[in-house]
C-alpha atoms as a PDB file:
ATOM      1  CA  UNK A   1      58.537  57.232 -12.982  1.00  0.00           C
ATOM      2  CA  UNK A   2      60.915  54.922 -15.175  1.00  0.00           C
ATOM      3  CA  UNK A   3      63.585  55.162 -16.941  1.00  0.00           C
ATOM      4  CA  UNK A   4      62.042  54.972 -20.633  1.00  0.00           C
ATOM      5  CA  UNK A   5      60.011  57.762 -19.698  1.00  0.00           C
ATOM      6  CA  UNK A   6      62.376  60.195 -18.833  1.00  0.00           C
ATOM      7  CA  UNK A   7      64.820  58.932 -22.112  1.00  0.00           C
ATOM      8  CA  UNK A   8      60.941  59.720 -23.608  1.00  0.00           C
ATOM      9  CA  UNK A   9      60.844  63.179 -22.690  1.00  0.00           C
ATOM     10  CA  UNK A  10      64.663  64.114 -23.564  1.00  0.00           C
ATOM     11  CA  UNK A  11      64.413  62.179 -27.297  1.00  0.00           C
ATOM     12  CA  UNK A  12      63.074  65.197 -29.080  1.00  0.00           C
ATOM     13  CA  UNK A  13      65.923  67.547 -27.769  1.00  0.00           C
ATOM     14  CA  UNK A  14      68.597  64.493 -28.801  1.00  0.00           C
ATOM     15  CA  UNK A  15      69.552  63.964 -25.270  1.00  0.00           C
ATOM     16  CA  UNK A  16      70.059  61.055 -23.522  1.00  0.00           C
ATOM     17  CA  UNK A  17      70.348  59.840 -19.741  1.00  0.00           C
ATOM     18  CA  UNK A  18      74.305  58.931 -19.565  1.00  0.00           C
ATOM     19  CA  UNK A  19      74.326  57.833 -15.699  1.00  0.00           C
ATOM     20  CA  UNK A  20      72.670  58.580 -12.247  1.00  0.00           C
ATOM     21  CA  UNK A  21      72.086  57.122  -8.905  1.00  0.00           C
ATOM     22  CA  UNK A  22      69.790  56.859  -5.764  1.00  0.00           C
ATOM     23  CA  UNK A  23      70.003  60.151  -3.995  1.00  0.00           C
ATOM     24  CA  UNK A  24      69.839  60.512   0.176  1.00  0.00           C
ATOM     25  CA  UNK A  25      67.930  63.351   2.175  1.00  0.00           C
ATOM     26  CA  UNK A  26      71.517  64.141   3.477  1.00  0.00           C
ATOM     27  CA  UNK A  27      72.961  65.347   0.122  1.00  0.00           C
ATOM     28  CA  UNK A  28      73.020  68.934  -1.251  1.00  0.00           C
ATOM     29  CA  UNK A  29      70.109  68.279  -3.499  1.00  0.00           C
ATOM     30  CA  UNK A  30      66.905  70.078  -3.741  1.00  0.00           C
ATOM     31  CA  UNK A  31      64.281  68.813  -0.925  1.00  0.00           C
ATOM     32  CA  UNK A  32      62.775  65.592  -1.533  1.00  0.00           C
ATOM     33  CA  UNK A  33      65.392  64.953  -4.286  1.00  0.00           C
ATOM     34  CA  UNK A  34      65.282  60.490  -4.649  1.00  0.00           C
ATOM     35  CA  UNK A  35      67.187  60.131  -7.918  1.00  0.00           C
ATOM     36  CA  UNK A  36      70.013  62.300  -9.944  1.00  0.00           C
ATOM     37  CA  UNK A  37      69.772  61.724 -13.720  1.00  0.00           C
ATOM     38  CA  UNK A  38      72.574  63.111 -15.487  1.00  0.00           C
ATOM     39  CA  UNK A  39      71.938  64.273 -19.249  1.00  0.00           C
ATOM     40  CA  UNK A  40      73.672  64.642 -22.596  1.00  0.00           C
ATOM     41  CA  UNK A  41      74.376  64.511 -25.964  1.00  0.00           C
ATOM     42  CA  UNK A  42      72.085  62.032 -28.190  1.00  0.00           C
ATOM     43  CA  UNK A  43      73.940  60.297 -30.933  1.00  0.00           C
ATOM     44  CA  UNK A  44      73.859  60.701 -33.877  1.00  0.00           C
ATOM     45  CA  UNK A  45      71.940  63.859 -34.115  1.00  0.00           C
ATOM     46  CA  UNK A  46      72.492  66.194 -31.447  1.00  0.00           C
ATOM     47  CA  UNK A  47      74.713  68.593 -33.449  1.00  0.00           C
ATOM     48  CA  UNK A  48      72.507  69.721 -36.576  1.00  0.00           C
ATOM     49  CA  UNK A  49      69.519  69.272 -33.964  1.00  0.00           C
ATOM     50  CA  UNK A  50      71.329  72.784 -31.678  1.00  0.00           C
ATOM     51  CA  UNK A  51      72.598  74.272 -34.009  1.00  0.00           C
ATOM     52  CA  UNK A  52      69.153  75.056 -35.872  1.00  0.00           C
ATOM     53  CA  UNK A  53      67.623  76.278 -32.384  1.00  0.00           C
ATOM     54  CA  UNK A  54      67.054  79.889 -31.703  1.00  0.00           C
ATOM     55  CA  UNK A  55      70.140  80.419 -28.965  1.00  0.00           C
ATOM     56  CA  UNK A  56      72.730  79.529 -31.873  1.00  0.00           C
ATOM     57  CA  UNK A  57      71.169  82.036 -34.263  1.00  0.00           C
ATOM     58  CA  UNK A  58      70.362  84.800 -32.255  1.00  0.00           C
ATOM     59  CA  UNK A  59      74.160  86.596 -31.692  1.00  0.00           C
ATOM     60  CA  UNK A  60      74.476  86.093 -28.375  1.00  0.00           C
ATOM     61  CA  UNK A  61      76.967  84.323 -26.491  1.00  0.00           C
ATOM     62  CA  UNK A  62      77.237  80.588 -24.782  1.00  0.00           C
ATOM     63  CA  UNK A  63      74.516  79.175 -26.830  1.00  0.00           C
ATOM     64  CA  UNK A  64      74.783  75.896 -25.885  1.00  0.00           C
ATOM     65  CA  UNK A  65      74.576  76.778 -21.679  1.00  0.00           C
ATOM     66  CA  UNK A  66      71.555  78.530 -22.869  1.00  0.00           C
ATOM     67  CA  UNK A  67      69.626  75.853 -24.595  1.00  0.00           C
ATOM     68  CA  UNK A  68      70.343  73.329 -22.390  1.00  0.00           C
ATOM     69  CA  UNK A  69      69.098  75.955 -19.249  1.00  0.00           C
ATOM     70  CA  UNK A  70      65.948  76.739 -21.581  1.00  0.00           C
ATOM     71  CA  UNK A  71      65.130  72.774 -22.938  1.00  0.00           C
ATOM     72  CA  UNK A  72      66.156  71.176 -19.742  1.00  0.00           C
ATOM     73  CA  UNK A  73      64.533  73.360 -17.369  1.00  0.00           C
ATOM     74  CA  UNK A  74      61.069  72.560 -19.199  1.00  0.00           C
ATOM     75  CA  UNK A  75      61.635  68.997 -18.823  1.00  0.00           C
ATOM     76  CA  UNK A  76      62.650  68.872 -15.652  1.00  0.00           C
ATOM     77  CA  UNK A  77      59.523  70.650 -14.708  1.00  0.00           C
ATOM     78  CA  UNK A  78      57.360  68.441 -16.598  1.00  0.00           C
ATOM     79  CA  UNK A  79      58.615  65.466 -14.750  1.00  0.00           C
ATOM     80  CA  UNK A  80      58.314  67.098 -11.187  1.00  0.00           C
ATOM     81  CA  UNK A  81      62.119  68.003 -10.835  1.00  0.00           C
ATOM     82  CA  UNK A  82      64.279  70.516 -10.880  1.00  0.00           C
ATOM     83  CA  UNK A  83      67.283  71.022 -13.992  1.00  0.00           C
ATOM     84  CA  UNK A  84      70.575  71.566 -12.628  1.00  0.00           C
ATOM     85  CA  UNK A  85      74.282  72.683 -14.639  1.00  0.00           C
ATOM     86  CA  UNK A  86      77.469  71.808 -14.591  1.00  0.00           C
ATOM     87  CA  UNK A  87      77.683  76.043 -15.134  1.00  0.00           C
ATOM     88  CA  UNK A  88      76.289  79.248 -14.256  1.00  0.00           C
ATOM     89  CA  UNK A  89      77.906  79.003 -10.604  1.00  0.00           C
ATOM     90  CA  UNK A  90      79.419  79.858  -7.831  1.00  0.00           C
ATOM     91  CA  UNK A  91      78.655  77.687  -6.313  1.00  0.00           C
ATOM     92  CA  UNK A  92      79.269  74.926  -9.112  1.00  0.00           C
ATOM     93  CA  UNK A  93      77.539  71.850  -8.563  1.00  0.00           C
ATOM     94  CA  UNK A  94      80.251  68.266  -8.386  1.00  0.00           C
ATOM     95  CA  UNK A  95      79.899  67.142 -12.242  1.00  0.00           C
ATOM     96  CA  UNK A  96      82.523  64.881 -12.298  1.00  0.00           C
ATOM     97  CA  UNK A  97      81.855  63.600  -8.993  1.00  0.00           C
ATOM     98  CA  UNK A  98      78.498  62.608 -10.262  1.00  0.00           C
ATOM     99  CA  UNK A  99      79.615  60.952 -13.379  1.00  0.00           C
ATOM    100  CA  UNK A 100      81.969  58.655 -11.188  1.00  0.00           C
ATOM    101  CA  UNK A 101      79.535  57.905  -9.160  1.00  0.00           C
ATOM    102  CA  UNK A 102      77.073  56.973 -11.770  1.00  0.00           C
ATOM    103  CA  UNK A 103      79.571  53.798 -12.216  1.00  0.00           C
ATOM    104  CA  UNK A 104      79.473  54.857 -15.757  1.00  0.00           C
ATOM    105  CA  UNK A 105      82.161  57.178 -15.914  1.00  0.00           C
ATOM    106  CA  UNK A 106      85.689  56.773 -14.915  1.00  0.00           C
ATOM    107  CA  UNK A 107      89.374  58.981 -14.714  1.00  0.00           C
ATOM    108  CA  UNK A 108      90.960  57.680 -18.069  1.00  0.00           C
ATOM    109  CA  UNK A 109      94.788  57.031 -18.483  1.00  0.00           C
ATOM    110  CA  UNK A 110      95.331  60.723 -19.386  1.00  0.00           C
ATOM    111  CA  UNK A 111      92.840  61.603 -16.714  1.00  0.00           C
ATOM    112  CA  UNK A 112      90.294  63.198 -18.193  1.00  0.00           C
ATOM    113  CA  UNK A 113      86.922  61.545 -18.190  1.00  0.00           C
ATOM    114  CA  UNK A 114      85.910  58.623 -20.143  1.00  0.00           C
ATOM    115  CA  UNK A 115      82.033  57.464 -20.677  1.00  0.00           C
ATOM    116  CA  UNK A 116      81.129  53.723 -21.294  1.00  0.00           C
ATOM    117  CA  UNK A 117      79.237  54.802 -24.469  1.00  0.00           C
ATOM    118  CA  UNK A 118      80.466  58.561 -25.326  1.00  0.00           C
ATOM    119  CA  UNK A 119      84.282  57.503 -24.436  1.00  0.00           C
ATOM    120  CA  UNK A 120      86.543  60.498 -24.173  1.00  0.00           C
ATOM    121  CA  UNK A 121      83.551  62.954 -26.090  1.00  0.00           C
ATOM    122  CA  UNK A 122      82.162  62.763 -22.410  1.00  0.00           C
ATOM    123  CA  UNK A 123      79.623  66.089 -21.816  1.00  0.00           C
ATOM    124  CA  UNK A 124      76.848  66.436 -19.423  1.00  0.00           C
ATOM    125  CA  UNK A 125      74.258  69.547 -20.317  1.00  0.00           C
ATOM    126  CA  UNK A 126      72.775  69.448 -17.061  1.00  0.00           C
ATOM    127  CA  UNK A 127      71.225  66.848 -14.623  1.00  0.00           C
ATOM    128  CA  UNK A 128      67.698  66.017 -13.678  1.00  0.00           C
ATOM    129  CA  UNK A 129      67.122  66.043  -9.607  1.00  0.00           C
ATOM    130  CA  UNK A 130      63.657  63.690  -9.210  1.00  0.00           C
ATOM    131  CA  UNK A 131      61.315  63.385  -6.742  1.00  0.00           C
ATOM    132  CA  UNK A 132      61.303  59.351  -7.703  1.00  0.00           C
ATOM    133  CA  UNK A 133      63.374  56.588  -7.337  1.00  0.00           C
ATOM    134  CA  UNK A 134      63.986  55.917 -11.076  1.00  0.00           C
ATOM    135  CA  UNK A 135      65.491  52.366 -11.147  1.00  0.00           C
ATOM    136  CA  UNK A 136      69.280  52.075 -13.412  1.00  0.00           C
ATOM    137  CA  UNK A 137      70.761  49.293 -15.102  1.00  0.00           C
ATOM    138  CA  UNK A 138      73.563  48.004 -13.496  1.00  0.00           C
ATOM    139  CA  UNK A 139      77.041  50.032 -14.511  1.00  0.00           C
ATOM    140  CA  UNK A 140      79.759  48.353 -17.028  1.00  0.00           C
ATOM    141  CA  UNK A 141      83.271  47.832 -16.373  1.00  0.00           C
ATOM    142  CA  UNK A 142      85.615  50.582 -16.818  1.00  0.00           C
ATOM    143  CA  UNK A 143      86.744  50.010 -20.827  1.00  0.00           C
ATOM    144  CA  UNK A 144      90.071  51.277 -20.417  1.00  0.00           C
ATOM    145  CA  UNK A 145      90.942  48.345 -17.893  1.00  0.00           C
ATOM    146  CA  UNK A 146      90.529  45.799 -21.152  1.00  0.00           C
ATOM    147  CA  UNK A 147      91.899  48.418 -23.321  1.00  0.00           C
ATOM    148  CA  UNK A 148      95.271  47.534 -23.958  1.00  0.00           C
ATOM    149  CA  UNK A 149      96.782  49.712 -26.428  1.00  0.00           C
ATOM    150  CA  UNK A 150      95.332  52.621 -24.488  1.00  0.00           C
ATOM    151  CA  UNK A 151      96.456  55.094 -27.619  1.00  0.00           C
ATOM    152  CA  UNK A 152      94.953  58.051 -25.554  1.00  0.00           C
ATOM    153  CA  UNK A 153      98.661  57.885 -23.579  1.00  0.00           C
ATOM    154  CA  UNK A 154     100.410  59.027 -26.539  1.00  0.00           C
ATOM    155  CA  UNK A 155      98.102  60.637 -29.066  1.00  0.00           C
ATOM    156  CA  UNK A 156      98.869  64.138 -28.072  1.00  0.00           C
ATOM    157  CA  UNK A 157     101.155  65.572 -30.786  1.00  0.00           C
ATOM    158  CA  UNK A 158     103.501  67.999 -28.627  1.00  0.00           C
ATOM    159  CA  UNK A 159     102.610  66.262 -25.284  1.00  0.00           C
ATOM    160  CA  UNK A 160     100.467  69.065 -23.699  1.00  0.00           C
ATOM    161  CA  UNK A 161      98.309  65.897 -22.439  1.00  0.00           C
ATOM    162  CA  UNK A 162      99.814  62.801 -21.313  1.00  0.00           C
ATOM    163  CA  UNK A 163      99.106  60.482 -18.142  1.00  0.00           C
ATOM    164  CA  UNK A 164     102.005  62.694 -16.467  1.00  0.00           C
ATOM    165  CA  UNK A 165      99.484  66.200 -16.684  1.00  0.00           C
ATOM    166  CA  UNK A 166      98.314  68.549 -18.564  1.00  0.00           C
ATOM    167  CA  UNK A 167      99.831  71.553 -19.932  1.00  0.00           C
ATOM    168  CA  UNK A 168      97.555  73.665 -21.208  1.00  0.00           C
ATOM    169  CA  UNK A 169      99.310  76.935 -22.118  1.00  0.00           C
ATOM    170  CA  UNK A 170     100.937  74.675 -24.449  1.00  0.00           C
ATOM    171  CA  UNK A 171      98.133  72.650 -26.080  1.00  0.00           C
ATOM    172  CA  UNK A 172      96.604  76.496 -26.549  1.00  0.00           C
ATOM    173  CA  UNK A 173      99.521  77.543 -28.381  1.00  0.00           C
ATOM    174  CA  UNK A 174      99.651  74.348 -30.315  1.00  0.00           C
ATOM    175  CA  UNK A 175      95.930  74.267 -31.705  1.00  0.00           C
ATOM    176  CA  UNK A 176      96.167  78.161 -32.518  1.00  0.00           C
ATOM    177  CA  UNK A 177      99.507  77.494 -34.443  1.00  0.00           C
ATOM    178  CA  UNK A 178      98.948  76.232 -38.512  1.00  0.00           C
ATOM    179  CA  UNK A 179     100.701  72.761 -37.146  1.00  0.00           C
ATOM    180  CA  UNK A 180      97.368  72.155 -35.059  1.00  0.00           C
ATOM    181  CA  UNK A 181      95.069  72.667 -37.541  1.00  0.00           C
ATOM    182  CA  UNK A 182      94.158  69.034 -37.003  1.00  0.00           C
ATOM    183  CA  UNK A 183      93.242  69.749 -33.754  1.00  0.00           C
ATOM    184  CA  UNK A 184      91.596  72.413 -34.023  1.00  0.00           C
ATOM    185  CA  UNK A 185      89.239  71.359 -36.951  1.00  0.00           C
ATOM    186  CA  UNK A 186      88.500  68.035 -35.683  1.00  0.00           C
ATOM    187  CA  UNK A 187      89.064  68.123 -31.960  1.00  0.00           C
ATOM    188  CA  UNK A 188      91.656  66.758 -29.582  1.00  0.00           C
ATOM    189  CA  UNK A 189      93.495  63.816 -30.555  1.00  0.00           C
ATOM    190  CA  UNK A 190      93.734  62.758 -27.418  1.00  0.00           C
ATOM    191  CA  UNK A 191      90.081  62.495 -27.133  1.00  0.00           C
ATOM    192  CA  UNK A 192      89.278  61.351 -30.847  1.00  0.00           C
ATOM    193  CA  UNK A 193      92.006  58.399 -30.151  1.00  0.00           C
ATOM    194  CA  UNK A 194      89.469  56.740 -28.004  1.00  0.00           C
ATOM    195  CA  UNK A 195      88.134  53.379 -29.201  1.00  0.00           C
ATOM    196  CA  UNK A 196      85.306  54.181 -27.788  1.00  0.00           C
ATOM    197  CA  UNK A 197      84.204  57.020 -29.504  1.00  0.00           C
ATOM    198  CA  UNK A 198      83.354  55.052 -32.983  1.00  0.00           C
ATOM    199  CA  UNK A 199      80.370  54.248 -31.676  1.00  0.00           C
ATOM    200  CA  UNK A 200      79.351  57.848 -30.517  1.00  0.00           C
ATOM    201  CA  UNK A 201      79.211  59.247 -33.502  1.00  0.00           C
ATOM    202  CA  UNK A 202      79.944  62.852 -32.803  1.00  0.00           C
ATOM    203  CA  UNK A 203      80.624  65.648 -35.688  1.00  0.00           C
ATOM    204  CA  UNK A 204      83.698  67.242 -36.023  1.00  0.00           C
ATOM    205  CA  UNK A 205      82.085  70.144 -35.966  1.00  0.00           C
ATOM    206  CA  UNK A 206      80.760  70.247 -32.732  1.00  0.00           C
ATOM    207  CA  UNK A 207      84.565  69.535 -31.093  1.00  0.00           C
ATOM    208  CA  UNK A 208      85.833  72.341 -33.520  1.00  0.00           C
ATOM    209  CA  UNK A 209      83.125  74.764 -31.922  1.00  0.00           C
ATOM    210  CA  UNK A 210      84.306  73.741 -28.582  1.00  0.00           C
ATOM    211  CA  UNK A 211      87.914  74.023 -29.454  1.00  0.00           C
ATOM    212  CA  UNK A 212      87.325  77.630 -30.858  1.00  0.00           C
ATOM    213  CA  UNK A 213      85.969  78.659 -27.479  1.00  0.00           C
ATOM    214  CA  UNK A 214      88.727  76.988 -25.513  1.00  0.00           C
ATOM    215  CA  UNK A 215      91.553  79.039 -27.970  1.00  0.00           C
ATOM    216  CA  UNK A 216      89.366  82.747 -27.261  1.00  0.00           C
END
């Protein structure tokens, strides 16, 4: 098993390995588990590509924990692993522990997680636990260390989100007020002030779906 072949299987779903690493027989994996692949978002793509599925036109709710259970479950099988989620617990399996270990993923200034190629738009749909050792390139520096005007600090209109914490009672009230309209349309400014994110490519409507279910 390689690495093209597994980016091979998840290309038709428009997902994409973002990170992994070697896995040991003393970690809470499955048995016989030798590499963790974690998974997400293909761009450009991805959006148009879910939202045409049958889980986000059949009524019922958390569409996209359904597809990914349903698309990477059958793809994990076909490769001789098992799918695992970052939901659907307790227990919940250690996402973001995962991602920093990956060495492609780091804590950003305002300390939520920033991807070498996905930047601030960061989301994992699952992971892939393998039976194989499936050799990685070797991890990037951390962007944000070169990043000096590091606008993520101060992009946050009422300062629900700075490098001091996060309030989020009042980033809620903000979005769901006619001032955050902005935020709520096209995502978190915080997040979209990443210079890293212009060459992810993600729709504004895919952060306004997730910012609609963060507001219910």
């Amino acid at each position: 098993m390689n690495l093209a072949a597994v980016r091979d299987a998840l290309q038709p779903h428009f997902l994409t390995v973002m990170g992994g690493f070697p896995a040991g027989a003393d970690e809470a994996l499955p048995p016989g588990t030798r590499s963790l692949l974690l998974v997400g978002p293909q761009e450009p793509g991805f959006w148009p590509h879910v939202r045409a599925t049958a889980e986000f036109n059949d009524g019922n709710a958390d569409p996209p924990d359904r597809w990914s259970a349903r698309v990477l479950a059958t793809v994990a099988e076909n490769l001789g692993g098992t799918a695992l989620f970052p939901f659907g617990g307790p227990p919940w399996h250690p996402f973001i522990t995962w991602a920093k270990r990956s060495g492609r993923a780091w804590s950003s200034p305002v300390g939520l997680l920033v991807h070498d190629e996905a930047g601030l738009f960061v989301s994992y749909r699952g992971a892939l636990a393998l039976p194989q050792r499936v050799t990685l390139p070797p991890a990037p520096p951390c962007q944000c260390d070169s990043c000096t005007a590091q606008p993520c600090r101060t992009a946050c209109p009422v300062a629900a989100l700075t490098p001091k914490g996060y309030d989020v009672a009042a980033c809620r009230a903000f979005v769901t007020s006619p001032e955050g309209h902005d935020c709520m349309t096209k995502g978190c400014r915080v997040r979209r002030s990443c210079p890293v994110n212009a060459q992810y490519e993600r729709l504004p409507e895919q952060s306004a779906f997730h910012m609609r279910a963060f507001t219910r």
